[in-house]
ModelCIF file with pLDDT and N, C-alpha, C, O atoms, coordinates in Angstrom:
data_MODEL
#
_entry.id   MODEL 
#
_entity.id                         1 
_entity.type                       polymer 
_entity.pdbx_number_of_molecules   1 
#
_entity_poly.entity_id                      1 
_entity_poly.type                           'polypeptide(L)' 
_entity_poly.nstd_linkage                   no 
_entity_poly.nstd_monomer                   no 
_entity_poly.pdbx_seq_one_letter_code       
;(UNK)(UNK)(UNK)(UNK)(UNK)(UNK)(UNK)(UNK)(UNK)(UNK)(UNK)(UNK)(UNK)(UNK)(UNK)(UNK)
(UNK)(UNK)(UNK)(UNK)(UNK)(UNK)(UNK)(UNK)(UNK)(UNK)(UNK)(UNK)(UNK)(UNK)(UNK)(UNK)
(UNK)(UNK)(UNK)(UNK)(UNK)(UNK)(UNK)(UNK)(UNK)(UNK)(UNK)(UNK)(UNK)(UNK)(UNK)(UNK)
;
_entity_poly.pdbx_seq_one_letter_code_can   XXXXXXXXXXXXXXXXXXXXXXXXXXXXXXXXXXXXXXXXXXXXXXXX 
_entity_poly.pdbx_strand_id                 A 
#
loop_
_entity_poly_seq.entity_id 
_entity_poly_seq.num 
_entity_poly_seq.mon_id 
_entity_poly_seq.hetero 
1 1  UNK n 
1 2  UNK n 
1 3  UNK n 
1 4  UNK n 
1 5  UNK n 
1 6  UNK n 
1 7  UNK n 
1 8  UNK n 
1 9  UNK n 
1 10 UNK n 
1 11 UNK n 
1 12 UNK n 
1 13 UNK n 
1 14 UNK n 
1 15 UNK n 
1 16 UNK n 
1 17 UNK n 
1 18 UNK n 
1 19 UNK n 
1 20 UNK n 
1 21 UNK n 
1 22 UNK n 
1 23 UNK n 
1 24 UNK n 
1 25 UNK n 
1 26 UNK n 
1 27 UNK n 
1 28 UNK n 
1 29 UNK n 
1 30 UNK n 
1 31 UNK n 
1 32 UNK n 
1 33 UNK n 
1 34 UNK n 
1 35 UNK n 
1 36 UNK n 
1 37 UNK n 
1 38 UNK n 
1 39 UNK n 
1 40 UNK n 
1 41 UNK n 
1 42 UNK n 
1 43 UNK n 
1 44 UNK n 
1 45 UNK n 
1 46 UNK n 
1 47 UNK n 
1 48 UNK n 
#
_struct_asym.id          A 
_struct_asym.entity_id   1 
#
loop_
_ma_qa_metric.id 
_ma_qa_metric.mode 
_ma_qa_metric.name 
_ma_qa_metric.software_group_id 
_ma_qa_metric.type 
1 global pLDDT . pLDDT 
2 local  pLDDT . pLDDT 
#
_ma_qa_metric_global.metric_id      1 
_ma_qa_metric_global.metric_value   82.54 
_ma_qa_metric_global.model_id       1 
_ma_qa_metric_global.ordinal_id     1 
#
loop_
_ma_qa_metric_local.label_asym_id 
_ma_qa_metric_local.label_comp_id 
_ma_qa_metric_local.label_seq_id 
_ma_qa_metric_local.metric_id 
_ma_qa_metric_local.metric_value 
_ma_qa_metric_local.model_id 
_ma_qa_metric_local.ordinal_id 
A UNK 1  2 82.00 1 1  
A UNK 2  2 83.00 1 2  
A UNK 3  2 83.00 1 3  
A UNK 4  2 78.00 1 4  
A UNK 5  2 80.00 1 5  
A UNK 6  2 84.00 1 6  
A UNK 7  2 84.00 1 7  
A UNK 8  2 88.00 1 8  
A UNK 9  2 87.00 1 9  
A UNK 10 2 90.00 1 10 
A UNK 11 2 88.00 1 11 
A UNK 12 2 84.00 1 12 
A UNK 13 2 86.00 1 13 
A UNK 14 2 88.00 1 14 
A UNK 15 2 83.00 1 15 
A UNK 16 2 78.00 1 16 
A UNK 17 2 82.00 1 17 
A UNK 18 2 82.00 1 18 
A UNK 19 2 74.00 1 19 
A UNK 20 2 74.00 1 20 
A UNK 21 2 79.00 1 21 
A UNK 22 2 75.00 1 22 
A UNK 23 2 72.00 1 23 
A UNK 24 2 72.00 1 24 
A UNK 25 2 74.00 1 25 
A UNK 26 2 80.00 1 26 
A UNK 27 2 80.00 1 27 
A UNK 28 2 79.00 1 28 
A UNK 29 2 82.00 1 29 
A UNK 30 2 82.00 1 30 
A UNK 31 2 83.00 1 31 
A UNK 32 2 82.00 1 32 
A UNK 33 2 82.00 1 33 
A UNK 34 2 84.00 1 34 
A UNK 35 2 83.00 1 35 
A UNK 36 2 81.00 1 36 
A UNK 37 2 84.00 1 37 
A UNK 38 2 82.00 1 38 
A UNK 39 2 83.00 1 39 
A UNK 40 2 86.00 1 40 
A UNK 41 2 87.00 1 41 
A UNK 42 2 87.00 1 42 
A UNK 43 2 86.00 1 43 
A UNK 44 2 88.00 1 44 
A UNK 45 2 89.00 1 45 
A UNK 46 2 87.00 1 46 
A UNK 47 2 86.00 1 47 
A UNK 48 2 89.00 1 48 
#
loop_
_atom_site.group_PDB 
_atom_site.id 
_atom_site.type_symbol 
_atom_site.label_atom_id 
_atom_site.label_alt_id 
_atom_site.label_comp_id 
_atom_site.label_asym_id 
_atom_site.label_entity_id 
_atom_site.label_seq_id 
_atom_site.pdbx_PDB_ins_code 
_atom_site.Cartn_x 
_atom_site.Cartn_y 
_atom_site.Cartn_z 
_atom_site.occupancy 
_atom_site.B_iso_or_equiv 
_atom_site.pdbx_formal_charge 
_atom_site.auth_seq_id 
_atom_site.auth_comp_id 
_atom_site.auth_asym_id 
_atom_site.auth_atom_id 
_atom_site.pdbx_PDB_model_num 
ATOM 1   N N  . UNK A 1 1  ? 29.748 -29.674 6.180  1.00 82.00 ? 1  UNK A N  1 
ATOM 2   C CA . UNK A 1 1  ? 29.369 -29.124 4.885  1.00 82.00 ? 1  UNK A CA 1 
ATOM 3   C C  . UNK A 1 1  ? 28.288 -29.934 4.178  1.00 82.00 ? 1  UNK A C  1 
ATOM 4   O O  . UNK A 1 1  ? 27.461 -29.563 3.346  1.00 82.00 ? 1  UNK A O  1 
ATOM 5   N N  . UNK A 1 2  ? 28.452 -30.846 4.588  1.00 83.00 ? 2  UNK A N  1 
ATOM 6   C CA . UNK A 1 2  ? 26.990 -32.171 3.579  1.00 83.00 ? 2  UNK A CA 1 
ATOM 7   C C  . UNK A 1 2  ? 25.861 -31.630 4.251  1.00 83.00 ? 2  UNK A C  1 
ATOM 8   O O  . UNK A 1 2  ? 24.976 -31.479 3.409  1.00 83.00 ? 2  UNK A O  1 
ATOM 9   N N  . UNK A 1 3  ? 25.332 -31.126 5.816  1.00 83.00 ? 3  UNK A N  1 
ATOM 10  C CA . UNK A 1 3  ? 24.420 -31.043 6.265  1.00 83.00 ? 3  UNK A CA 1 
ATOM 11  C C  . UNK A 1 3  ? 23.825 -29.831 6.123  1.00 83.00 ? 3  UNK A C  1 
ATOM 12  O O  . UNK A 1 3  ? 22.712 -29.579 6.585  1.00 83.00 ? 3  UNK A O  1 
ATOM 13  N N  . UNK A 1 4  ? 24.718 -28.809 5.311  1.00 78.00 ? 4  UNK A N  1 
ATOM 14  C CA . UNK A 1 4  ? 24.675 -27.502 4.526  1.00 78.00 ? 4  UNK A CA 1 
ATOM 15  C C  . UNK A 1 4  ? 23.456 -27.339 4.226  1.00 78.00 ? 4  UNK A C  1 
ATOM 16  O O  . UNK A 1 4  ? 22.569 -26.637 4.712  1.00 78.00 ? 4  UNK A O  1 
ATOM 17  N N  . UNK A 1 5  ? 23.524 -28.648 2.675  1.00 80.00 ? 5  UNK A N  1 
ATOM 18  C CA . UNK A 1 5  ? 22.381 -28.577 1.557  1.00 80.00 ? 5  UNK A CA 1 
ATOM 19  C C  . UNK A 1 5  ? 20.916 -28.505 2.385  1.00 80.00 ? 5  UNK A C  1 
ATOM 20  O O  . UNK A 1 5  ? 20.043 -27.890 1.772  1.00 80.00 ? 5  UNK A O  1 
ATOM 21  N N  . UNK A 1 6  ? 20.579 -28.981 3.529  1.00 84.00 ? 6  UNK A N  1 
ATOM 22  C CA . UNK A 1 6  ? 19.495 -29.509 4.008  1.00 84.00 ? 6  UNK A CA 1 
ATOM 23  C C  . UNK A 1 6  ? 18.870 -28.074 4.531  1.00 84.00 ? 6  UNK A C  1 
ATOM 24  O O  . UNK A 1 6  ? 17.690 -27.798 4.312  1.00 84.00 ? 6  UNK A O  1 
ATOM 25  N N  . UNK A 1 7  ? 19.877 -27.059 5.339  1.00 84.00 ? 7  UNK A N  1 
ATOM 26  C CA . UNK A 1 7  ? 19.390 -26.058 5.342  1.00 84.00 ? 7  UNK A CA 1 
ATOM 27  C C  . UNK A 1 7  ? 18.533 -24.546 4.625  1.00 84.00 ? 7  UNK A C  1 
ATOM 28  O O  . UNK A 1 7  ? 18.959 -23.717 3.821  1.00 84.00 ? 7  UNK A O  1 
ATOM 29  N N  . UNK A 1 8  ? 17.403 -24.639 5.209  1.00 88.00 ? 8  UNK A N  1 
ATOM 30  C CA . UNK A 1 8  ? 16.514 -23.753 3.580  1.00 88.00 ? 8  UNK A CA 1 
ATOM 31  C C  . UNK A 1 8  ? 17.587 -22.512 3.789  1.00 88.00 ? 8  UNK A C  1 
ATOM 32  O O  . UNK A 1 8  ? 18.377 -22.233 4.691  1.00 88.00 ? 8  UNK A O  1 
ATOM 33  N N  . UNK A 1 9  ? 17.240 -21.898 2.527  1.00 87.00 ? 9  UNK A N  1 
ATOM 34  C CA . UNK A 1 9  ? 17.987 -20.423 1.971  1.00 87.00 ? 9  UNK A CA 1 
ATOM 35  C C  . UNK A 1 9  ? 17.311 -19.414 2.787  1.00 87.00 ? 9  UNK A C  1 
ATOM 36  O O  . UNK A 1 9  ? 17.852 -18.408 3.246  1.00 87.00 ? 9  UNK A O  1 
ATOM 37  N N  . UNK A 1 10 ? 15.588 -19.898 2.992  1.00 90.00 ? 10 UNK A N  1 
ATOM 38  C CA . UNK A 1 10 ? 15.064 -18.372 4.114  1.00 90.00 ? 10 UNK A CA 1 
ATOM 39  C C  . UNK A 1 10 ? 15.893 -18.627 5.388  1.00 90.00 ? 10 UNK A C  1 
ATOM 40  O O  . UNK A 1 10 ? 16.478 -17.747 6.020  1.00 90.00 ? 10 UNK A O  1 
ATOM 41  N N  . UNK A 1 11 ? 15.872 -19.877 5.672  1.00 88.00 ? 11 UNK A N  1 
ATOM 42  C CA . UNK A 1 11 ? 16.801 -19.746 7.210  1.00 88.00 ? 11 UNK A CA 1 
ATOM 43  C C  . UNK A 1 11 ? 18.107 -18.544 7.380  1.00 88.00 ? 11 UNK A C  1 
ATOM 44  O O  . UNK A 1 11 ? 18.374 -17.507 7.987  1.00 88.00 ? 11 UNK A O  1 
ATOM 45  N N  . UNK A 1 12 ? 18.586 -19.352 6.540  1.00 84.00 ? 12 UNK A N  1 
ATOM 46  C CA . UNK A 1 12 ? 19.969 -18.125 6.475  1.00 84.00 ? 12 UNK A CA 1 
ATOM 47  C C  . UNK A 1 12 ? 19.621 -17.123 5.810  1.00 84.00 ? 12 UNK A C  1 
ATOM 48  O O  . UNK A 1 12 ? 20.704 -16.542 5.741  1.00 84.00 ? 12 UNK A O  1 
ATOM 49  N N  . UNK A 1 13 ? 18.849 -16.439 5.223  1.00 86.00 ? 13 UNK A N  1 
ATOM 50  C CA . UNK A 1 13 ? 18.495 -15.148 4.914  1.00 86.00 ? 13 UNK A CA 1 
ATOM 51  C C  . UNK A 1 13 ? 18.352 -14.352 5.851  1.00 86.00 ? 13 UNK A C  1 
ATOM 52  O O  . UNK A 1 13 ? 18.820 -13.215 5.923  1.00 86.00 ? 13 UNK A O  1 
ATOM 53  N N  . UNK A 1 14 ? 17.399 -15.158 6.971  1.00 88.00 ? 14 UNK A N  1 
ATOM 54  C CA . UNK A 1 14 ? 16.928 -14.464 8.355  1.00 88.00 ? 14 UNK A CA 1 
ATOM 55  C C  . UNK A 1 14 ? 17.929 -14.137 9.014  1.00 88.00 ? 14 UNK A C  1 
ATOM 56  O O  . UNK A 1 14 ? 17.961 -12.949 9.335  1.00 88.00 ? 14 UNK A O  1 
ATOM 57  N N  . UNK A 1 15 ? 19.195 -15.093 9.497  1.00 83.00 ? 15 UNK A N  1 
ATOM 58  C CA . UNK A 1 15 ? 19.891 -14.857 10.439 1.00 83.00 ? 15 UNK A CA 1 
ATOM 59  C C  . UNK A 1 15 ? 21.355 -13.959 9.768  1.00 83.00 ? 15 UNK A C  1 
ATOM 60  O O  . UNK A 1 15 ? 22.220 -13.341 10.390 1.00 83.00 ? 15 UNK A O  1 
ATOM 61  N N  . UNK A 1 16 ? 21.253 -14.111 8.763  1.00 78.00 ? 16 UNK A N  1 
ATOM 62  C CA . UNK A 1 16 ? 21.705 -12.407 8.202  1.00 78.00 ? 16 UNK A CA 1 
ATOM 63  C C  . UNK A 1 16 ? 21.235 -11.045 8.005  1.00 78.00 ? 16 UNK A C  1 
ATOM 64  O O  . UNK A 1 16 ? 21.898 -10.008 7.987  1.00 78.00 ? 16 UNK A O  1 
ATOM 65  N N  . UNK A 1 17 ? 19.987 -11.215 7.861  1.00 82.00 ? 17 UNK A N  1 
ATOM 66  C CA . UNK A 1 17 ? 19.170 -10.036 8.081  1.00 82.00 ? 17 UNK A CA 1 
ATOM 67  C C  . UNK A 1 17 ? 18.954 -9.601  9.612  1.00 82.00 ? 17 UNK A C  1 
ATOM 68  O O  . UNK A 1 17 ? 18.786 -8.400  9.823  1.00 82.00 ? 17 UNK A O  1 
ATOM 69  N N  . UNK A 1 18 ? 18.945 -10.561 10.772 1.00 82.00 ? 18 UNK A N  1 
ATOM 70  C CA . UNK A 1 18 ? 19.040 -10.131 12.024 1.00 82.00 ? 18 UNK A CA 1 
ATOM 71  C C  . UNK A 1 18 ? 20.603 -9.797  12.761 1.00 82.00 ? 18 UNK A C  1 
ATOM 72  O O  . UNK A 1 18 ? 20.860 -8.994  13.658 1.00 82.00 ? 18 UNK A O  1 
ATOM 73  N N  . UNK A 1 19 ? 21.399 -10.611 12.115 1.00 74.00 ? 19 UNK A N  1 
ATOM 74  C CA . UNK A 1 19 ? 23.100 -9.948  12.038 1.00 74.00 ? 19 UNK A CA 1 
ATOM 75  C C  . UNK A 1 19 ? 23.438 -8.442  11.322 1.00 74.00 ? 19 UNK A C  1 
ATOM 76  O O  . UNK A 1 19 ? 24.334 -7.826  11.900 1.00 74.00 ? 19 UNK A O  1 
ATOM 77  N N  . UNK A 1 20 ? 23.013 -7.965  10.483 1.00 74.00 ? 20 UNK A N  1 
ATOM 78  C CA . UNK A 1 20 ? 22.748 -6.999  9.508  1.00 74.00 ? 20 UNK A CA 1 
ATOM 79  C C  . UNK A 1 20 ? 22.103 -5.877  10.375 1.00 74.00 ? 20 UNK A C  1 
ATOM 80  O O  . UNK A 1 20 ? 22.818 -4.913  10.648 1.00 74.00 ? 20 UNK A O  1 
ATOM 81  N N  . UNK A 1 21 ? 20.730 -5.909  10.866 1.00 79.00 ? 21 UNK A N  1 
ATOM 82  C CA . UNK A 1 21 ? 20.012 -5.556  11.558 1.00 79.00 ? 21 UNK A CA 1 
ATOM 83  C C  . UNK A 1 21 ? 20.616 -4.686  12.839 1.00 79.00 ? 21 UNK A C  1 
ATOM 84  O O  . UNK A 1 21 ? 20.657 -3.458  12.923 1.00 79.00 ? 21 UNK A O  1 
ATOM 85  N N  . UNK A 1 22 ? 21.147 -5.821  13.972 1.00 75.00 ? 22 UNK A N  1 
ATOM 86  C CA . UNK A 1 22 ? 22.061 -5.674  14.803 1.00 75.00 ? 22 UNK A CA 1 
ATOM 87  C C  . UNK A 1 22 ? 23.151 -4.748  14.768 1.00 75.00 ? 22 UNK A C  1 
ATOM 88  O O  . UNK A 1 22 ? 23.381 -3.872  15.602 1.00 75.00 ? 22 UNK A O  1 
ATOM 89  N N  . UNK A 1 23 ? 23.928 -5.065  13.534 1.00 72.00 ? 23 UNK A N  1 
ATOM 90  C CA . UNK A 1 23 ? 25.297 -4.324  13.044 1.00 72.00 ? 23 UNK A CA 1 
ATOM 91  C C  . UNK A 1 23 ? 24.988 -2.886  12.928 1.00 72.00 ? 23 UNK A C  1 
ATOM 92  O O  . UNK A 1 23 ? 25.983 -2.161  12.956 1.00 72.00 ? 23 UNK A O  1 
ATOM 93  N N  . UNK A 1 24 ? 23.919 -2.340  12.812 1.00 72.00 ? 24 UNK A N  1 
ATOM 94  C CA . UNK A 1 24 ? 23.512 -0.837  11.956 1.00 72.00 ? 24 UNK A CA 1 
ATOM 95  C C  . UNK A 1 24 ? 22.978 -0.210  13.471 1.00 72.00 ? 24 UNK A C  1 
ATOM 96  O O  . UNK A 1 24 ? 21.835 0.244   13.537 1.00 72.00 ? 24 UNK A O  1 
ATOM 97  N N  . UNK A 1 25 ? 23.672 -0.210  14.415 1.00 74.00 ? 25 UNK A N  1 
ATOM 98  C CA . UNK A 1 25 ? 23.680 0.726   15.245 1.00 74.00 ? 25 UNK A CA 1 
ATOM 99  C C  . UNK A 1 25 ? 23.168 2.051   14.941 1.00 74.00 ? 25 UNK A C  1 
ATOM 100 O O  . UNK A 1 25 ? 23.793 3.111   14.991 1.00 74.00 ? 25 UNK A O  1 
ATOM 101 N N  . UNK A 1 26 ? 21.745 1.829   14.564 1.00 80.00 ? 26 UNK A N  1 
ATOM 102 C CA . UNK A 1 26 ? 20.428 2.698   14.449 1.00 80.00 ? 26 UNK A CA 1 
ATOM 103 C C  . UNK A 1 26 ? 20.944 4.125   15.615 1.00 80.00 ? 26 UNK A C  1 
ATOM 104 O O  . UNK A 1 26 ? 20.923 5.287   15.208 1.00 80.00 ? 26 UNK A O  1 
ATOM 105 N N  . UNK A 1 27 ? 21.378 3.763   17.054 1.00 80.00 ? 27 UNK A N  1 
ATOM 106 C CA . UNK A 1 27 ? 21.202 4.785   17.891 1.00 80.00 ? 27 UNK A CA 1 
ATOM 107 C C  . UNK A 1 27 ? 22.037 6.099   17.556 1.00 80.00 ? 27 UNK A C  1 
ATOM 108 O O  . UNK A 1 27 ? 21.933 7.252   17.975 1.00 80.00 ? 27 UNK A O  1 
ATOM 109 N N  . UNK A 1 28 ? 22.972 5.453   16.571 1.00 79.00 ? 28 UNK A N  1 
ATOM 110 C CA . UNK A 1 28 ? 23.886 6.601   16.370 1.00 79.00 ? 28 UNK A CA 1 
ATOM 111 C C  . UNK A 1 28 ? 23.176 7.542   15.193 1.00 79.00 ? 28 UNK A C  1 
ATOM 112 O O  . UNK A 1 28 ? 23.990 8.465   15.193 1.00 79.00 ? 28 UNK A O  1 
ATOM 113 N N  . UNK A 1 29 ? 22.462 7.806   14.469 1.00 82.00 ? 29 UNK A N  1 
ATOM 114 C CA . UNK A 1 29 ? 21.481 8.422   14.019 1.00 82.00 ? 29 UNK A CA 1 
ATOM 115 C C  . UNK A 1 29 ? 20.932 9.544   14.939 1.00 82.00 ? 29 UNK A C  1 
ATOM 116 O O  . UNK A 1 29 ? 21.115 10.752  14.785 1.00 82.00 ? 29 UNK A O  1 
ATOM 117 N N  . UNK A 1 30 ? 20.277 8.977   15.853 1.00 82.00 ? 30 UNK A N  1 
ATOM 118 C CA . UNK A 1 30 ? 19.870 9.664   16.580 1.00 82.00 ? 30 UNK A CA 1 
ATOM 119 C C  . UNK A 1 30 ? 20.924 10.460  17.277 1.00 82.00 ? 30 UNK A C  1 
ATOM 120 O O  . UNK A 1 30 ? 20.450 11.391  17.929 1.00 82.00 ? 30 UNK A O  1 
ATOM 121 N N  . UNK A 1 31 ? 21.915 10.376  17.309 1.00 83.00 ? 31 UNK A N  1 
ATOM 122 C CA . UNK A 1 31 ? 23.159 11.372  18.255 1.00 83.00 ? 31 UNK A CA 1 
ATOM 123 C C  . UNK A 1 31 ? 23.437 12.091  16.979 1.00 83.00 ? 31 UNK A C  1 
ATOM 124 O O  . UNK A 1 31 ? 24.152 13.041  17.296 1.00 83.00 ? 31 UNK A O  1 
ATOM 125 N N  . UNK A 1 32 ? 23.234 12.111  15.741 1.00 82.00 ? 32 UNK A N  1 
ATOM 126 C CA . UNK A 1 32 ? 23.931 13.244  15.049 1.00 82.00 ? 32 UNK A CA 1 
ATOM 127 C C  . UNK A 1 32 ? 23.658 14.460  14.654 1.00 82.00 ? 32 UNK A C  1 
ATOM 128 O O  . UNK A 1 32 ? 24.052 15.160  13.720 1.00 82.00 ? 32 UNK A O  1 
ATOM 129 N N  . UNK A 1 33 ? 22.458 14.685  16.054 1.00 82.00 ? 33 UNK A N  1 
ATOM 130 C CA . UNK A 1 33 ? 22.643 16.116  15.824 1.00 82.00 ? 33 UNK A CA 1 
ATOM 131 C C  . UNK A 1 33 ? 23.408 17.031  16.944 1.00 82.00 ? 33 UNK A C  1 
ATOM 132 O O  . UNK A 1 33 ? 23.419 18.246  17.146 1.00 82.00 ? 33 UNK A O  1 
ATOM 133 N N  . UNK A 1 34 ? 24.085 15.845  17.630 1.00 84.00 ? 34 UNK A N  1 
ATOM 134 C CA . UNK A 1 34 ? 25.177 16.614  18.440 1.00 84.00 ? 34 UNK A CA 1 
ATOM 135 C C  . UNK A 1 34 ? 26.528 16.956  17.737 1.00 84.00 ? 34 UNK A C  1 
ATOM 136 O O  . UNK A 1 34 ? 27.545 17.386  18.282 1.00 84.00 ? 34 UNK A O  1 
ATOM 137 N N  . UNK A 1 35 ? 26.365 16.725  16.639 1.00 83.00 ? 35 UNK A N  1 
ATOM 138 C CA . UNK A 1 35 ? 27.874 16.946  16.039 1.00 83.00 ? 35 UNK A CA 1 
ATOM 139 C C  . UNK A 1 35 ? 27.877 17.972  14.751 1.00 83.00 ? 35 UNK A C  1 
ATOM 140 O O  . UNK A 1 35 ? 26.720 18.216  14.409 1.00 83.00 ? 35 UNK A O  1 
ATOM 141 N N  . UNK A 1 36 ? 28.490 18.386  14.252 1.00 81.00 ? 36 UNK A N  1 
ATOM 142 C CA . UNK A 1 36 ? 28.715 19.313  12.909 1.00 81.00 ? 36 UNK A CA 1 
ATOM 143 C C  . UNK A 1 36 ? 28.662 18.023  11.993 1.00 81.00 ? 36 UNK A C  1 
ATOM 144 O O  . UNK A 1 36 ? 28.745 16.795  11.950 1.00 81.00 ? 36 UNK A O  1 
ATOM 145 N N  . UNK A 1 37 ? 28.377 19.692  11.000 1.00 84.00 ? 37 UNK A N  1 
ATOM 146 C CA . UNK A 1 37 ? 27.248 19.045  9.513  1.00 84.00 ? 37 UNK A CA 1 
ATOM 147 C C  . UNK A 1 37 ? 28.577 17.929  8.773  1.00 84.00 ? 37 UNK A C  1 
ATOM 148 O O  . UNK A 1 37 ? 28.150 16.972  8.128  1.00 84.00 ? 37 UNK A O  1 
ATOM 149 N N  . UNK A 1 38 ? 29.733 18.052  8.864  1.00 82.00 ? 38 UNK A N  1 
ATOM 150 C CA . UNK A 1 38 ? 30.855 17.321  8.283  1.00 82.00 ? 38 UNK A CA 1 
ATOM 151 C C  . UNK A 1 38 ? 31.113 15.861  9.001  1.00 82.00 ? 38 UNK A C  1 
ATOM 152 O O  . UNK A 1 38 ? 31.779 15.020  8.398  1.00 82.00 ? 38 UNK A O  1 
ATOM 153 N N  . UNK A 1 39 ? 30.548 15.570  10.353 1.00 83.00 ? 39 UNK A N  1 
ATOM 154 C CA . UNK A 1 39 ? 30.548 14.490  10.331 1.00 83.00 ? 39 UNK A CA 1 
ATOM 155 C C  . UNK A 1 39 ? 29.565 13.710  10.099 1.00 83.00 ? 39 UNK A C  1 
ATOM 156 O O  . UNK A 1 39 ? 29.716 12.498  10.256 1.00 83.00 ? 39 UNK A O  1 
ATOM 157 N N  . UNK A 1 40 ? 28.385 14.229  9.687  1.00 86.00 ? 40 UNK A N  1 
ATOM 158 C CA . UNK A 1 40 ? 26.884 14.149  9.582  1.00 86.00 ? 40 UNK A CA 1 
ATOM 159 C C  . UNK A 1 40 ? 26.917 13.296  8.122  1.00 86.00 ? 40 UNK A C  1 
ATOM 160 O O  . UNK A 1 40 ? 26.317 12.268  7.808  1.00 86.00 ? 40 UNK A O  1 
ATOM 161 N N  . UNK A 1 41 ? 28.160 14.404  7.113  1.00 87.00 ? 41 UNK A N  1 
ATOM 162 C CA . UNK A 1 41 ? 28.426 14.451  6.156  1.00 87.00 ? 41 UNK A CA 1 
ATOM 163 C C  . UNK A 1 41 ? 28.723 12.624  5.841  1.00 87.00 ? 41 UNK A C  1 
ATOM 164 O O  . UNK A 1 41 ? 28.005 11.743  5.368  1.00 87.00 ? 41 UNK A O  1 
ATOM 165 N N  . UNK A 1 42 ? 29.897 12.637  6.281  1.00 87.00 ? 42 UNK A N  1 
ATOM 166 C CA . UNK A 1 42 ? 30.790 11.859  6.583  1.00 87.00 ? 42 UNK A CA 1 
ATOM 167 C C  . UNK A 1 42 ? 29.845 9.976   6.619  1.00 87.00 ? 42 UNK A C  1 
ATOM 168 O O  . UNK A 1 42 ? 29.929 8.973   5.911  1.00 87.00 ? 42 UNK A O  1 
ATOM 169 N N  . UNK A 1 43 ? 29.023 10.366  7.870  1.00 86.00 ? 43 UNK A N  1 
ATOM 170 C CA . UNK A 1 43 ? 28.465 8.943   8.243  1.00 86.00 ? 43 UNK A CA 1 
ATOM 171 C C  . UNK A 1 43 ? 27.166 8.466   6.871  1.00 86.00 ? 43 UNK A C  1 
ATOM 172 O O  . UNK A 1 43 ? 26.872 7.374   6.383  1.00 86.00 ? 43 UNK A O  1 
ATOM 173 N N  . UNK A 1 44 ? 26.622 9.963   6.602  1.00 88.00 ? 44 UNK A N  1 
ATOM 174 C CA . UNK A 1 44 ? 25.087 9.850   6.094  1.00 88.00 ? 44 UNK A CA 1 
ATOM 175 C C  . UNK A 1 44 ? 25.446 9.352   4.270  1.00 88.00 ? 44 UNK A C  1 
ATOM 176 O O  . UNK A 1 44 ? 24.656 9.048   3.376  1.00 88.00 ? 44 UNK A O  1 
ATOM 177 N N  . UNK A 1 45 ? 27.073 9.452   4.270  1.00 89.00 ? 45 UNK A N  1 
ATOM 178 C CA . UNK A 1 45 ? 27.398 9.227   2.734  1.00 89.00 ? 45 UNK A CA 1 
ATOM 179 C C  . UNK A 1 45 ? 27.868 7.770   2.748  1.00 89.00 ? 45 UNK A C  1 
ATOM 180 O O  . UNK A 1 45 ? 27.742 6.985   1.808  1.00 89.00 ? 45 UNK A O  1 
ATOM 181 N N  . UNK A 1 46 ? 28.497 7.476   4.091  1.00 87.00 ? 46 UNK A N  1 
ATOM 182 C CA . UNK A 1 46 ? 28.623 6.592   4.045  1.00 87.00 ? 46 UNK A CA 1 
ATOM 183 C C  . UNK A 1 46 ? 27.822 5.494   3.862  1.00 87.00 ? 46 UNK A C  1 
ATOM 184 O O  . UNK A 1 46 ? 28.254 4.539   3.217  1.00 87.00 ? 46 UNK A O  1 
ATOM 185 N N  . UNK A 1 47 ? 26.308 5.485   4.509  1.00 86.00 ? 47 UNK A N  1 
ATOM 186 C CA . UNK A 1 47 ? 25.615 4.509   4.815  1.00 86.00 ? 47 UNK A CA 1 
ATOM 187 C C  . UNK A 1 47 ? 24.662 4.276   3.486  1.00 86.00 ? 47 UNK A C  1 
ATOM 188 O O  . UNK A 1 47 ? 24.259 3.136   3.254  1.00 86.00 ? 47 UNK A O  1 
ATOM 189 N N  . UNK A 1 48 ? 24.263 5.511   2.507  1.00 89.00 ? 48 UNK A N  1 
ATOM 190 C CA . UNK A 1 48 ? 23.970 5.900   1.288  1.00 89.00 ? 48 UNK A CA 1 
ATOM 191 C C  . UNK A 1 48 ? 24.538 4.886   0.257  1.00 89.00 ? 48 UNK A C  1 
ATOM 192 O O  . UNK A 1 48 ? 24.369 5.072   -0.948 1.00 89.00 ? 48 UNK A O  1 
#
């Protein structure tokens, strides 16, 4: 935890924004137009 302070704030900005990034399984977007408008519903309110 002391060697915390030394680390800049962009560092860890980045490697949450590329964790973040990662997490948002973009491809599933692209599959929803195999499904009805209610689960479309469902994901597109969610992410909103």
């Amino acid at each position: 935890a002391p060697l915390a302070v030394n680390v800049p704030l962009a560092a860890l900005a980045g490697i949450l924004l590329f964790v973040a990034y990662n997490m948002g399984e973009w491809r599933e977007f692209a599959r929803l137009r195999r499904f009805n408008i209610t689960y479309r519903v469902v994901l597109l309110s969610t992410f909103v």
